[in-house]
C-alpha atoms as a PDB file:
ATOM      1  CA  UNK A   1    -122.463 -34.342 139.888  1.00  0.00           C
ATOM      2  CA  UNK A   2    -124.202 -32.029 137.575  1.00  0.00           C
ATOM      3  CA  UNK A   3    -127.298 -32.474 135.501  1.00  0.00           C
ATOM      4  CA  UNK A   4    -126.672 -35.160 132.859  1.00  0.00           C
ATOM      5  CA  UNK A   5    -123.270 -36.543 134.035  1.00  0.00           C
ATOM      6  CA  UNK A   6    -122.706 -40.252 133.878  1.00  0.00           C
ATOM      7  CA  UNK A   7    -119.755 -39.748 136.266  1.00  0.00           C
ATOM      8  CA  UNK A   8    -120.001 -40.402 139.948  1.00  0.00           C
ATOM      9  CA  UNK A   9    -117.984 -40.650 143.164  1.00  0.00           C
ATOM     10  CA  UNK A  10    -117.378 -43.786 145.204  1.00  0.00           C
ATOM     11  CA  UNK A  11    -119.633 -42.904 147.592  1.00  0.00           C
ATOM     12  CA  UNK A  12    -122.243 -42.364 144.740  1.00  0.00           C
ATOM     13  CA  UNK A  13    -121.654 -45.328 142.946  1.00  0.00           C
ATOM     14  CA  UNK A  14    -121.914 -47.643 145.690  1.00  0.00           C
ATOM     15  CA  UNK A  15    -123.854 -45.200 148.561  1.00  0.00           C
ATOM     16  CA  UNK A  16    -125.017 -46.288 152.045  1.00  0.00           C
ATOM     17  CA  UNK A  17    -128.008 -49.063 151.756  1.00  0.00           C
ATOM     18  CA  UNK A  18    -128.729 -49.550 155.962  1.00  0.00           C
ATOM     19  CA  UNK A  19    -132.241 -51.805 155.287  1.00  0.00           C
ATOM     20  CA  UNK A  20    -133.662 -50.564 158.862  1.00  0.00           C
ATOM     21  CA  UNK A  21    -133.563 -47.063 157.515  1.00  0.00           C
ATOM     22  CA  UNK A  22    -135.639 -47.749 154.626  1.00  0.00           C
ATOM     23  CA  UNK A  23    -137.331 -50.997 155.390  1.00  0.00           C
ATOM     24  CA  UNK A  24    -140.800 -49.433 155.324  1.00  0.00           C
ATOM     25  CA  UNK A  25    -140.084 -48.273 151.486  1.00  0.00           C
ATOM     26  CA  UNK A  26    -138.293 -51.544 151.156  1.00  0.00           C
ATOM     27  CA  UNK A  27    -141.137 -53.754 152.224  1.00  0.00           C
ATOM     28  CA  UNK A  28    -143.861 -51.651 150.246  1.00  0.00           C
ATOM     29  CA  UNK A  29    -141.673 -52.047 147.153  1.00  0.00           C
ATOM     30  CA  UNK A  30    -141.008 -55.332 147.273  1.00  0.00           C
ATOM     31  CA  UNK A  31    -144.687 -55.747 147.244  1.00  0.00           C
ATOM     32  CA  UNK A  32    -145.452 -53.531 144.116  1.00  0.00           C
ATOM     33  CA  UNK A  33    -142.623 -55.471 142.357  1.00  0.00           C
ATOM     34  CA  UNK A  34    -144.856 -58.800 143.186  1.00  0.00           C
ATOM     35  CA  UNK A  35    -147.816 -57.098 141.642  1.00  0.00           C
ATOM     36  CA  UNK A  36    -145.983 -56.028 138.302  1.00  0.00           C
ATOM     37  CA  UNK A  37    -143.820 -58.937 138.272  1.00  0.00           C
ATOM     38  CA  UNK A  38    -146.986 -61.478 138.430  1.00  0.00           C
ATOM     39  CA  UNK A  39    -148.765 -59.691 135.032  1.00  0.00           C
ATOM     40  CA  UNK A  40    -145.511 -60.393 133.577  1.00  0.00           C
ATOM     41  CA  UNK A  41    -145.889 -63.836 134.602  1.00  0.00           C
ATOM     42  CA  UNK A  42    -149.329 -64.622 133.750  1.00  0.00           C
ATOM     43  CA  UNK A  43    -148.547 -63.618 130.473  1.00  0.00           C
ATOM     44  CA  UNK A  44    -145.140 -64.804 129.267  1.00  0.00           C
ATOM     45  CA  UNK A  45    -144.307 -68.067 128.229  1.00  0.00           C
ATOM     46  CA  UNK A  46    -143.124 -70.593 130.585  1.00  0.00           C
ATOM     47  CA  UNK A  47    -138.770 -70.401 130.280  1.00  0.00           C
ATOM     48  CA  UNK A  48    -137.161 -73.066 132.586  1.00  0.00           C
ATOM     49  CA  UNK A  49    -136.351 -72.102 136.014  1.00  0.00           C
ATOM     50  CA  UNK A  50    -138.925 -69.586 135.856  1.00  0.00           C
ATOM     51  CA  UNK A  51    -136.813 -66.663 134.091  1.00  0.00           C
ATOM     52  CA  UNK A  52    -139.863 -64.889 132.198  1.00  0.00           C
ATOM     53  CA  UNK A  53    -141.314 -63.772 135.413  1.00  0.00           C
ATOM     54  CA  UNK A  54    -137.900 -61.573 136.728  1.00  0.00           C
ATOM     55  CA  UNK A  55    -137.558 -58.190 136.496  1.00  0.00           C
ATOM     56  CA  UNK A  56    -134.391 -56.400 134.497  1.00  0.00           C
ATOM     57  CA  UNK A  57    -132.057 -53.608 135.819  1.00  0.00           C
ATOM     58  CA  UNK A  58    -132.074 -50.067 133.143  1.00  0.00           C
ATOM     59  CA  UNK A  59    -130.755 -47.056 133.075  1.00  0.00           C
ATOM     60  CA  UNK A  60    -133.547 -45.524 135.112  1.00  0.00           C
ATOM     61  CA  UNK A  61    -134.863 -48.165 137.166  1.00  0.00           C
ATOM     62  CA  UNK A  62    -136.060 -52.091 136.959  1.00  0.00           C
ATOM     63  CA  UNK A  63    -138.179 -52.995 133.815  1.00  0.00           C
ATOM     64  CA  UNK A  64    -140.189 -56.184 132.931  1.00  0.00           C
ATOM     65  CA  UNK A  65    -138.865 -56.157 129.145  1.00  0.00           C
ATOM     66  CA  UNK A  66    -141.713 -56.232 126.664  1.00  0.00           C
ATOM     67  CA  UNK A  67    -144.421 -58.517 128.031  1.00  0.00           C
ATOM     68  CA  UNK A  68    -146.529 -60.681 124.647  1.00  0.00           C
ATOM     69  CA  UNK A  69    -150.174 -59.353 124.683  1.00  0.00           C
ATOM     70  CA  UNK A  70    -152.040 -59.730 121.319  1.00  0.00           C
ATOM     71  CA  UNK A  71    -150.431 -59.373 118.988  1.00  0.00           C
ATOM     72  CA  UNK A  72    -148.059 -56.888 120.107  1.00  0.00           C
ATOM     73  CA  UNK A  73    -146.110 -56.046 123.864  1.00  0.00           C
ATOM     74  CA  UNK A  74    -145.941 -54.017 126.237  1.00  0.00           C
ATOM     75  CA  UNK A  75    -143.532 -53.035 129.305  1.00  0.00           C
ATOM     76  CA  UNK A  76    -143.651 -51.649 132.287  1.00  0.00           C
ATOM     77  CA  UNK A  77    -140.691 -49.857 134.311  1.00  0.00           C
ATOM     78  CA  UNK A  78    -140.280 -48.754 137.708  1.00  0.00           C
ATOM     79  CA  UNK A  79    -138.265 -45.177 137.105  1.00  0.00           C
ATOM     80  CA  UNK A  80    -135.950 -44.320 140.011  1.00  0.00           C
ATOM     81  CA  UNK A  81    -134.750 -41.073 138.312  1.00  0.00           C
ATOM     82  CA  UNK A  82    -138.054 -39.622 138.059  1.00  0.00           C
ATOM     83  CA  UNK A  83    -140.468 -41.725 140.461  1.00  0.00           C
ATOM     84  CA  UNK A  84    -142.909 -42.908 138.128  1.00  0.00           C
ATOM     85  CA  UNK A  85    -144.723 -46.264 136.928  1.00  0.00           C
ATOM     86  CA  UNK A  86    -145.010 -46.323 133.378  1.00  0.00           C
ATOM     87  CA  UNK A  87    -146.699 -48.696 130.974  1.00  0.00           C
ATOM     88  CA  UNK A  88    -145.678 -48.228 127.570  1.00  0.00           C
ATOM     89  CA  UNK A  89    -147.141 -50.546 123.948  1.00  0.00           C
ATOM     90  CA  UNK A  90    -145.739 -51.480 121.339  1.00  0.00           C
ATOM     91  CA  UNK A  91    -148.514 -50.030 119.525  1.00  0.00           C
ATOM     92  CA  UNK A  92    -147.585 -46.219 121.117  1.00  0.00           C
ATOM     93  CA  UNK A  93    -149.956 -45.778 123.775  1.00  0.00           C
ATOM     94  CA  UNK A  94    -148.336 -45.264 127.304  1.00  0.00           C
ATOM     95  CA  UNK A  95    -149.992 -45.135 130.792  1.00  0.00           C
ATOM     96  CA  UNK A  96    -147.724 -43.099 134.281  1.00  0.00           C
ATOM     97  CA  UNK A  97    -148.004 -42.232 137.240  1.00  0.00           C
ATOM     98  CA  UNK A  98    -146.085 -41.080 140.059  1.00  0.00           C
ATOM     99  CA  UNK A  99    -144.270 -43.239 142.915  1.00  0.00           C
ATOM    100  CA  UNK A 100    -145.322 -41.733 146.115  1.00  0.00           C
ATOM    101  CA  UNK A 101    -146.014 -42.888 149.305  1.00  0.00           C
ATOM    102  CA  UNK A 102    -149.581 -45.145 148.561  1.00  0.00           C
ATOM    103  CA  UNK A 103    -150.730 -48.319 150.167  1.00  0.00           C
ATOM    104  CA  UNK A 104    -150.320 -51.650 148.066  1.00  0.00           C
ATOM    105  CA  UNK A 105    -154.188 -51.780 147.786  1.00  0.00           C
ATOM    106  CA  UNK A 106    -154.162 -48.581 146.370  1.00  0.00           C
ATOM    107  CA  UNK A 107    -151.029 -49.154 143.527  1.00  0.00           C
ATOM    108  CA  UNK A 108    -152.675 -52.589 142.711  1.00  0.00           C
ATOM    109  CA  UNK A 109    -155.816 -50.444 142.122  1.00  0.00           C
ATOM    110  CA  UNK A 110    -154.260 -47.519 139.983  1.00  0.00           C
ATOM    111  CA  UNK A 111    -151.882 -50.403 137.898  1.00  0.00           C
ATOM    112  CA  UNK A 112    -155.023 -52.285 137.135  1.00  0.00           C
ATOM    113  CA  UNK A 113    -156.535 -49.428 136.097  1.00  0.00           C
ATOM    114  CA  UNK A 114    -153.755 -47.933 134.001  1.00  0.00           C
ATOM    115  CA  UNK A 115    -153.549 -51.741 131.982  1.00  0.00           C
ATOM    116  CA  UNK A 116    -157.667 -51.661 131.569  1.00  0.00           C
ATOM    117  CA  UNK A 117    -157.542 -47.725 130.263  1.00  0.00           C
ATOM    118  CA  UNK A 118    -154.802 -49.747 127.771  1.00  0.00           C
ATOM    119  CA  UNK A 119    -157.019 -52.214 126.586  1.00  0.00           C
ATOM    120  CA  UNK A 120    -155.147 -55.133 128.674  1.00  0.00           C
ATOM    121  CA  UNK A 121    -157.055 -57.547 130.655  1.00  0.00           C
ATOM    122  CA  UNK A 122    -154.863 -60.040 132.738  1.00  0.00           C
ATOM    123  CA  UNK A 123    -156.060 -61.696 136.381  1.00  0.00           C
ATOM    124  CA  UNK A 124    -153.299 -62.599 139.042  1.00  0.00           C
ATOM    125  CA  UNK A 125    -152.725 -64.577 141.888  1.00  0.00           C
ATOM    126  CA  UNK A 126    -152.914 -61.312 144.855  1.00  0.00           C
ATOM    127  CA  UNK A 127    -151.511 -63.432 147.247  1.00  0.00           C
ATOM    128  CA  UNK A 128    -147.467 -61.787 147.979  1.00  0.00           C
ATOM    129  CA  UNK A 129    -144.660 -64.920 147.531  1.00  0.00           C
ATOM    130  CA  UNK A 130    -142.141 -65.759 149.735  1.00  0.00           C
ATOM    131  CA  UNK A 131    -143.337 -63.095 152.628  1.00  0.00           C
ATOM    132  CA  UNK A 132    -144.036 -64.433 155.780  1.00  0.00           C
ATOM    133  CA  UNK A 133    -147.818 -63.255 156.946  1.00  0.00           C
ATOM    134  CA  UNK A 134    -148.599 -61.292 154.066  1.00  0.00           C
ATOM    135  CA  UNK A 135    -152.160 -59.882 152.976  1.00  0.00           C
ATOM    136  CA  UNK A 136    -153.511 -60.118 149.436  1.00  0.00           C
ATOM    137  CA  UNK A 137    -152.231 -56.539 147.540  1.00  0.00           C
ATOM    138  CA  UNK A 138    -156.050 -55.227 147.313  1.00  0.00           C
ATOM    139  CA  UNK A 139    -156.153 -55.367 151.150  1.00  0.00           C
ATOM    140  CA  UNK A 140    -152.986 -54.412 152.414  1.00  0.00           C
ATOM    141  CA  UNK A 141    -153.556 -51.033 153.721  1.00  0.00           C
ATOM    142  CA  UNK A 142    -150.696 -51.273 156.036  1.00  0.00           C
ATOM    143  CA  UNK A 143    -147.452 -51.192 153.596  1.00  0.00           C
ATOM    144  CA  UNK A 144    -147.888 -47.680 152.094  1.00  0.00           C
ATOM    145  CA  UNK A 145    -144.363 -45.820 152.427  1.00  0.00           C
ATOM    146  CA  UNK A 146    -142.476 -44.497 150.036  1.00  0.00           C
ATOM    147  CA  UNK A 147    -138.958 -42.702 150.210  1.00  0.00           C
ATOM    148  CA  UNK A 148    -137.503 -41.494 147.074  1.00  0.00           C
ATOM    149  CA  UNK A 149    -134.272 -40.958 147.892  1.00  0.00           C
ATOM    150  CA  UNK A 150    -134.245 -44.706 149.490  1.00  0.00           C
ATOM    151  CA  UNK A 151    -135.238 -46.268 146.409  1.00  0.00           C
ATOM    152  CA  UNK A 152    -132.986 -44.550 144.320  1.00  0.00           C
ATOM    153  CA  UNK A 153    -130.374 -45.455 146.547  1.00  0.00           C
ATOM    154  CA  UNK A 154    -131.054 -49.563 145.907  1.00  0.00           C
ATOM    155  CA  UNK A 155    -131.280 -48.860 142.826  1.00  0.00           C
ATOM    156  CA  UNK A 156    -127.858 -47.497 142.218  1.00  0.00           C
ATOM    157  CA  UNK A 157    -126.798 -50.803 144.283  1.00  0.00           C
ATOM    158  CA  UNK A 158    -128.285 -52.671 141.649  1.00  0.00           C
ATOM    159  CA  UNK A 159    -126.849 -50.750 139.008  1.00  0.00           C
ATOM    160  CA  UNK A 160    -123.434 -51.261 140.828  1.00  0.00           C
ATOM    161  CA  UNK A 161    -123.688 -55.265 141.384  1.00  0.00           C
ATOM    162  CA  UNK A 162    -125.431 -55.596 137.696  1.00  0.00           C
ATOM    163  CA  UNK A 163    -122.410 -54.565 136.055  1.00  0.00           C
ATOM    164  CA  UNK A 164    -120.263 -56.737 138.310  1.00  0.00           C
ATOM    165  CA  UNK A 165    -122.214 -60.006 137.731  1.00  0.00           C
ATOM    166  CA  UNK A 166    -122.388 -59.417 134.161  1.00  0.00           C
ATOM    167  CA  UNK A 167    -118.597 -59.372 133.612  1.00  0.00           C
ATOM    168  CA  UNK A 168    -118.701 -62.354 136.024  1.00  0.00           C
ATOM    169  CA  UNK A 169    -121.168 -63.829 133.804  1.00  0.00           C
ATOM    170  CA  UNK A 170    -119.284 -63.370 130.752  1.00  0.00           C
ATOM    171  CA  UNK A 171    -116.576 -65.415 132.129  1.00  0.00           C
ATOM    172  CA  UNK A 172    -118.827 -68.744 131.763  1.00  0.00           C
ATOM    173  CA  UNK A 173    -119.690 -70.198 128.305  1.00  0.00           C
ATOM    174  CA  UNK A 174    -121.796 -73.187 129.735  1.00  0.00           C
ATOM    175  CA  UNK A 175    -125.368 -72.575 130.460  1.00  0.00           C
ATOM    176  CA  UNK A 176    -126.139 -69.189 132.378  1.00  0.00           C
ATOM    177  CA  UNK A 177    -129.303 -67.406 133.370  1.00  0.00           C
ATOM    178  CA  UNK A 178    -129.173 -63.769 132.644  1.00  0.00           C
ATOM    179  CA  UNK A 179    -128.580 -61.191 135.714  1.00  0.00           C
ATOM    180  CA  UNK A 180    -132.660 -60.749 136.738  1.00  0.00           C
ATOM    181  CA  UNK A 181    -134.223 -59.466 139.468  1.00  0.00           C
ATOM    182  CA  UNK A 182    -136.637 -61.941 141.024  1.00  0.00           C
ATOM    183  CA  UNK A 183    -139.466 -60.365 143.083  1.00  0.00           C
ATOM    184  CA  UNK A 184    -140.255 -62.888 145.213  1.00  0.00           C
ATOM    185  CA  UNK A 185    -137.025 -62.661 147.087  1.00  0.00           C
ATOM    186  CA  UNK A 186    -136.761 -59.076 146.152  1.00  0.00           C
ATOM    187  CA  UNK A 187    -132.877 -59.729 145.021  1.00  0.00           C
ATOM    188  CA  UNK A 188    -130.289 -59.255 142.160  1.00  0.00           C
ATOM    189  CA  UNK A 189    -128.958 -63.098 140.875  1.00  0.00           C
ATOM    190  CA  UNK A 190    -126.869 -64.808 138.225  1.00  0.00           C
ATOM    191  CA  UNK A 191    -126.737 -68.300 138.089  1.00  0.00           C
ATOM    192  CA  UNK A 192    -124.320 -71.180 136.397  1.00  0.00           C
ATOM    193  CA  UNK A 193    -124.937 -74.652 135.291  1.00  0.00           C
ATOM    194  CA  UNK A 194    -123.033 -77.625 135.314  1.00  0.00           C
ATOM    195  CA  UNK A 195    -125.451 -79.439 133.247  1.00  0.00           C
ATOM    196  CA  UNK A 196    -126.261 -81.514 135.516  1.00  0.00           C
ATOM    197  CA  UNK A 197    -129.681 -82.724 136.770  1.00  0.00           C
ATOM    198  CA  UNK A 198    -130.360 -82.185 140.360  1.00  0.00           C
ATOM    199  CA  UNK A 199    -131.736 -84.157 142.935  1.00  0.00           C
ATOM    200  CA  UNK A 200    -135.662 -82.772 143.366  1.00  0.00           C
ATOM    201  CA  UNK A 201    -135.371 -79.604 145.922  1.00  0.00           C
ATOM    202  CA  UNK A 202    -136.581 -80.251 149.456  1.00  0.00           C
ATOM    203  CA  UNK A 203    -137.568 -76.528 149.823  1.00  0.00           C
ATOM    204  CA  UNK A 204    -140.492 -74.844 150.227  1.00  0.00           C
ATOM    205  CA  UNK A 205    -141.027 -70.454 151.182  1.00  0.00           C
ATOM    206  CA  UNK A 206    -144.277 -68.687 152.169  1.00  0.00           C
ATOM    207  CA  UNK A 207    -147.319 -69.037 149.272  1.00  0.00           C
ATOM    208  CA  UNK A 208    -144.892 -71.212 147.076  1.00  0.00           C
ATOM    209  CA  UNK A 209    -145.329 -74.670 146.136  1.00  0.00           C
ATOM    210  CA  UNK A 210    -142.823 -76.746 146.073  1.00  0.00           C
ATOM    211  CA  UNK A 211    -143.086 -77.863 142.417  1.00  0.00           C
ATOM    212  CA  UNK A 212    -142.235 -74.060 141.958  1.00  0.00           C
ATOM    213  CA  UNK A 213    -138.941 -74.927 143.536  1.00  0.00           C
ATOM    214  CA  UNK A 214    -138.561 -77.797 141.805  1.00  0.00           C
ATOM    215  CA  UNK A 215    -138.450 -76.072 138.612  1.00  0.00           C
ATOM    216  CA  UNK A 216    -135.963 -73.674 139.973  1.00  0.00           C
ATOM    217  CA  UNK A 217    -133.436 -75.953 140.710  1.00  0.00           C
ATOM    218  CA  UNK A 218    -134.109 -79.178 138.515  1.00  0.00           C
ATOM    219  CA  UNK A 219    -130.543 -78.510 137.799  1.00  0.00           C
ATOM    220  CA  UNK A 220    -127.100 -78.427 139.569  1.00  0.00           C
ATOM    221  CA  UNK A 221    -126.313 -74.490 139.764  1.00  0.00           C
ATOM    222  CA  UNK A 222    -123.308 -72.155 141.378  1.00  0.00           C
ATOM    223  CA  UNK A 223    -125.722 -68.731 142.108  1.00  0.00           C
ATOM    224  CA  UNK A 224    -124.888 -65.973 143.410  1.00  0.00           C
ATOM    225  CA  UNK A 225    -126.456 -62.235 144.045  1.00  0.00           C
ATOM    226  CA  UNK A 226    -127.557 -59.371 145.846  1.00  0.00           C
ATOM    227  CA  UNK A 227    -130.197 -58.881 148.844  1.00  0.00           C
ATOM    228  CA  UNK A 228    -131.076 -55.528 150.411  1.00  0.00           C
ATOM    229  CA  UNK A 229    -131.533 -57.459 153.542  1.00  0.00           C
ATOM    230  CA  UNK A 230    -135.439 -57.872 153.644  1.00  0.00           C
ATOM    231  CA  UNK A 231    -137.126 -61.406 154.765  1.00  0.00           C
ATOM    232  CA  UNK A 232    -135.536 -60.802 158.589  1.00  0.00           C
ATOM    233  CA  UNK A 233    -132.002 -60.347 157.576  1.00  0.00           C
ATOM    234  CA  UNK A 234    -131.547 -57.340 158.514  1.00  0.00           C
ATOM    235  CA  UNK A 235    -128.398 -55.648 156.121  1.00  0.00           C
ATOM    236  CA  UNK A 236    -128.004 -55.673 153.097  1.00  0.00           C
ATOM    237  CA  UNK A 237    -125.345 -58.437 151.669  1.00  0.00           C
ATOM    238  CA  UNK A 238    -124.492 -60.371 148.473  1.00  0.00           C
ATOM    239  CA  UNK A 239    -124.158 -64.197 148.583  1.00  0.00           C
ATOM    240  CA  UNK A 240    -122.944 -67.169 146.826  1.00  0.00           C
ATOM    241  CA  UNK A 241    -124.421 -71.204 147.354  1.00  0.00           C
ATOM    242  CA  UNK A 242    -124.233 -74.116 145.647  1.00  0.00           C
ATOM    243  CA  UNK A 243    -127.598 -76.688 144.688  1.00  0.00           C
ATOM    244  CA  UNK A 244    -126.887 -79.324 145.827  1.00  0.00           C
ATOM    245  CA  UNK A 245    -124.545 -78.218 147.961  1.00  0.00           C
ATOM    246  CA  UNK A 246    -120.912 -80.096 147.336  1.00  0.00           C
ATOM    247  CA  UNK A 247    -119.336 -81.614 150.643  1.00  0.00           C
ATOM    248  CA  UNK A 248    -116.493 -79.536 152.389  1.00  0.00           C
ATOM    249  CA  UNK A 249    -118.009 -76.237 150.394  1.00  0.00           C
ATOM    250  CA  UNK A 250    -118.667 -74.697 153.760  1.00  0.00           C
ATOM    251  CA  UNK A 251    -114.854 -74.913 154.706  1.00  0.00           C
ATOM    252  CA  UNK A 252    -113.833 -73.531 151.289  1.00  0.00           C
ATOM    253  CA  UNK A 253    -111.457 -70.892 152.002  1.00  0.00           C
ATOM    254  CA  UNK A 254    -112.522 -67.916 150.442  1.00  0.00           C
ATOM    255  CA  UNK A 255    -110.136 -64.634 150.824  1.00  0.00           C
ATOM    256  CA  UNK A 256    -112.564 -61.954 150.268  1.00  0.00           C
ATOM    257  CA  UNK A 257    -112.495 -59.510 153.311  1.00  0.00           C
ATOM    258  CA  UNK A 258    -115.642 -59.768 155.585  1.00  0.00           C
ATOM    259  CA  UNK A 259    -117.092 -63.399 153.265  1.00  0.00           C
ATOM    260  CA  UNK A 260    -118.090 -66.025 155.607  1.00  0.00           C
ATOM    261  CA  UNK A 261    -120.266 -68.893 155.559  1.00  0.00           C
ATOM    262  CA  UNK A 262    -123.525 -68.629 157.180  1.00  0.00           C
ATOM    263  CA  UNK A 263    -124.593 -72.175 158.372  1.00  0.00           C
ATOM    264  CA  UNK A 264    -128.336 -71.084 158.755  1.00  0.00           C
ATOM    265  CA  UNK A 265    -128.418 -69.922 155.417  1.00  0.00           C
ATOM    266  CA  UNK A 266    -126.073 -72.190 153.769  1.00  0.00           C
ATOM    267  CA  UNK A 267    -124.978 -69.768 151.743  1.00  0.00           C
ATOM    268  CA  UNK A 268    -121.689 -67.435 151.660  1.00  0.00           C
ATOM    269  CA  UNK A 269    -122.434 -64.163 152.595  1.00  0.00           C
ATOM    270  CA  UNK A 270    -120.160 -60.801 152.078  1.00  0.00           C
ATOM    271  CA  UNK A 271    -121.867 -57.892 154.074  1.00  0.00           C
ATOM    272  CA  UNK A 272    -122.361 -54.744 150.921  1.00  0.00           C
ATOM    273  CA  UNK A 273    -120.681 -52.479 153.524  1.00  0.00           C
ATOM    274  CA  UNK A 274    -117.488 -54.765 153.616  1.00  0.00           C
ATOM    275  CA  UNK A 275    -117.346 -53.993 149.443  1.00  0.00           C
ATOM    276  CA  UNK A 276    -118.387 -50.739 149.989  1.00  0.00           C
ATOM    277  CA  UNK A 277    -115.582 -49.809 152.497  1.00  0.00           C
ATOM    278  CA  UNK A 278    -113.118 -51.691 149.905  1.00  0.00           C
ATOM    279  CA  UNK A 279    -110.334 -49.922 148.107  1.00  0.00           C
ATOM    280  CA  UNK A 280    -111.823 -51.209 144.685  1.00  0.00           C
ATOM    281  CA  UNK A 281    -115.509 -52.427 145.522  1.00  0.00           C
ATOM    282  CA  UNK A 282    -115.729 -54.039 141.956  1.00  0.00           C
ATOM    283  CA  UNK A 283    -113.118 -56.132 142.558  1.00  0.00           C
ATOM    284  CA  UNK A 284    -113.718 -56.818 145.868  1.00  0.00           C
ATOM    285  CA  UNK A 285    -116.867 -58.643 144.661  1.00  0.00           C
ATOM    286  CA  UNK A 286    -115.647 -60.349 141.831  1.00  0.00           C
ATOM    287  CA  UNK A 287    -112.767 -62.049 143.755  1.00  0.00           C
ATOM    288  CA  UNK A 288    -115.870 -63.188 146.162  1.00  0.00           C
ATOM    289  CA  UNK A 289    -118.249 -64.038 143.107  1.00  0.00           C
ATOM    290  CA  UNK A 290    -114.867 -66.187 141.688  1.00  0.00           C
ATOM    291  CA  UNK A 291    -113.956 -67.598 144.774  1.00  0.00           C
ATOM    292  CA  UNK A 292    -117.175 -68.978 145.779  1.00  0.00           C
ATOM    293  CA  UNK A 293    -118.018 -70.358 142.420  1.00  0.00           C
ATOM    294  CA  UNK A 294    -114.817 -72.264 142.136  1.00  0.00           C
ATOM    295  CA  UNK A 295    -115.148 -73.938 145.665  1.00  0.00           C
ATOM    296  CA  UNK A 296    -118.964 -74.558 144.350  1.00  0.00           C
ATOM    297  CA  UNK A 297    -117.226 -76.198 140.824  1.00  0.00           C
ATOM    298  CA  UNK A 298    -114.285 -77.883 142.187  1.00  0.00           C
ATOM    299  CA  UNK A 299    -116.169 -79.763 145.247  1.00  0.00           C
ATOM    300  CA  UNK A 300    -118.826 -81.285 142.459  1.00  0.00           C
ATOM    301  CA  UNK A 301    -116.365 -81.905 140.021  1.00  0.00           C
ATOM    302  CA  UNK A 302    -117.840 -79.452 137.257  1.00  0.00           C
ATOM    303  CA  UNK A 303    -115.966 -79.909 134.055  1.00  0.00           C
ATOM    304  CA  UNK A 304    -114.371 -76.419 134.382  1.00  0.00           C
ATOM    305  CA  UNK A 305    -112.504 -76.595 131.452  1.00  0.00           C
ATOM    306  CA  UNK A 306    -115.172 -76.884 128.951  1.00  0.00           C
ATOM    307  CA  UNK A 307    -117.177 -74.350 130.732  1.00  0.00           C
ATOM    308  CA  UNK A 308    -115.357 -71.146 131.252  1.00  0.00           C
ATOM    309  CA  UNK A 309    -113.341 -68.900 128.894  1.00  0.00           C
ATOM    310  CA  UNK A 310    -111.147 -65.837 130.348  1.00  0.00           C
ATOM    311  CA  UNK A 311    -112.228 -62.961 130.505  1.00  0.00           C
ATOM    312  CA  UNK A 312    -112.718 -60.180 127.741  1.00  0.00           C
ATOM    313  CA  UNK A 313    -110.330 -56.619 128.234  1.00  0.00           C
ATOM    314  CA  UNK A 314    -113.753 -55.158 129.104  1.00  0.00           C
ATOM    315  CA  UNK A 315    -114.712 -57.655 132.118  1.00  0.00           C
END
């Protein structure tokens, strides 16, 4: 592909993600995510089901969108394409620097110190979420790998199943959350609404409350995304579950090559490399994202009518 091209091959478009070859950069990621992803959260307003602390797919990387601070905003993006952190305000002052192999301690260190050199003072929680036997970021020494080609990799994965679930998403004119990244799971989701309360979630994960949870699913939801295969999974895979989960879901029949229905998880589950190997990987996914959702809809007796519209010539 040369230099500036927006074109790329199959195999570049959705490349080879194996998690044990890049869970050390996977791991230490998902931790710097936590770190960014927590300043957004300590200073955005509260947004139900906790959607102003995710981070957003770009063209170069993930981004928290402008984060309130005064009275102006400022962002901060993880760039794939070029390897850097940068912190930019809405006033025109930007802090950088690079993406290399460094220990959490030491990004949490140099991000805190980029923010304070930009006048912005902001205290988080440095305990990691949902990570079993994690360290707080200014003492983990241990997580300190960094391979550039790796991350660029998940990101073009992300890039890949973004544009997927937002034509999916544009298929649904209920209520909708938008395609975020949430960095406590360290995974791509979009999620539907019946409308529907919920019964209060059961649930709880490592360093999360359950009132967090709670809030998450206070309402019936069809979700579905993308997970590189961190938290002991092991490979990367998309999946699809229901809250609360409609009887005979788990025997839906869902014709997507490779989609089963992991009783553990609870959740169907389509391996990336069974979409990757597919003839057309896009649609491949969106007959799974489809499928599942309608054995989600049907078995809880969503008013599918009202909610859903076609789809538009450019989904």
């Amino acid at each position: 592909m040369s230099p500036g091209s927006t074109s790329q091959t199959p195999e570049d478009a959705w490349p080879e993600l194996n998690w044990p070859d890049w869970q050390d950069t996977g791991d230490t990621l998902h931790r710097w995510t936590q770190i960014v992803g927590k300043v957004r959260m300590a200073l955005s307003p509260m947004v139900n089901h906790w959607w102003q602390v995710a981070l957003y797919v770009n063209s170069r990387g993930l981004t928290t969108s402008p984060i309130p601070y005064g009275a102006g905003s400022f962002d901060v993006t993880f760039d794939f394409i070029g390897h850097i952190l940068l912190i930019e305000t809405s006033n025109g002052a930007r802090e950088r620097f690079a993406l290399t192999a460094m220990s959490v301690a030491a990004f949490h260190s140099e991000f805190f110190a980029s923010l304070r050199r930009l006048g912005i003072d902001v205290h988080i929680w440095t305990m990691p979420s949902e990570i079993l036997d994690a360290v707080p970021f200014q003492e983990d020494y241990s997580h300190a790998s960094y391979d550039a080609a790796a991350a660029q990799r998940f990101w073009h994965v992300l890039v890949q199943c973004h544009r997927v679930f937002s034509a999916f998403r544009s298929r649904f004119v209920g209520k909708a959350s938008p395609v975020h990244f949430f960095w406590g799971s360290f995974d791509l989701a979009v999620t539907r609404f019946s409308g529907r309360p919920a019964p209060p979630h059961p649930g709880v994960a490592p360093n999360l409350a359950n009132w967090v949870m709670r809030e998450a699913y206070s309402h019936e939801v069809s979700s579905c995304g993308f997970w590189p295969g961190n938290g002991g999974y092991g490979r990367p895979a998309f999946y699809s579950y229901a809250y609360p989960e409609p009887p005979n879901f788990a025997g839906a029949r869902i014709e997507t090559a490779g989609a089963f229905y992991d009783p553990q998880l609870k959740e169907f589950v389509l391996p990336y490399q069974a979409v990757r190997e597919a003839p057309d990987p896009a649609r491949a996914l969106m007959g799974f994202l489809q499928q599942t959702y309608a054995a989600a809809a049907d078995g809880a007796g969503w008013d599918r009518a009202a909610l859903e519209r076609a789809p538009s010539p450019a989904a």
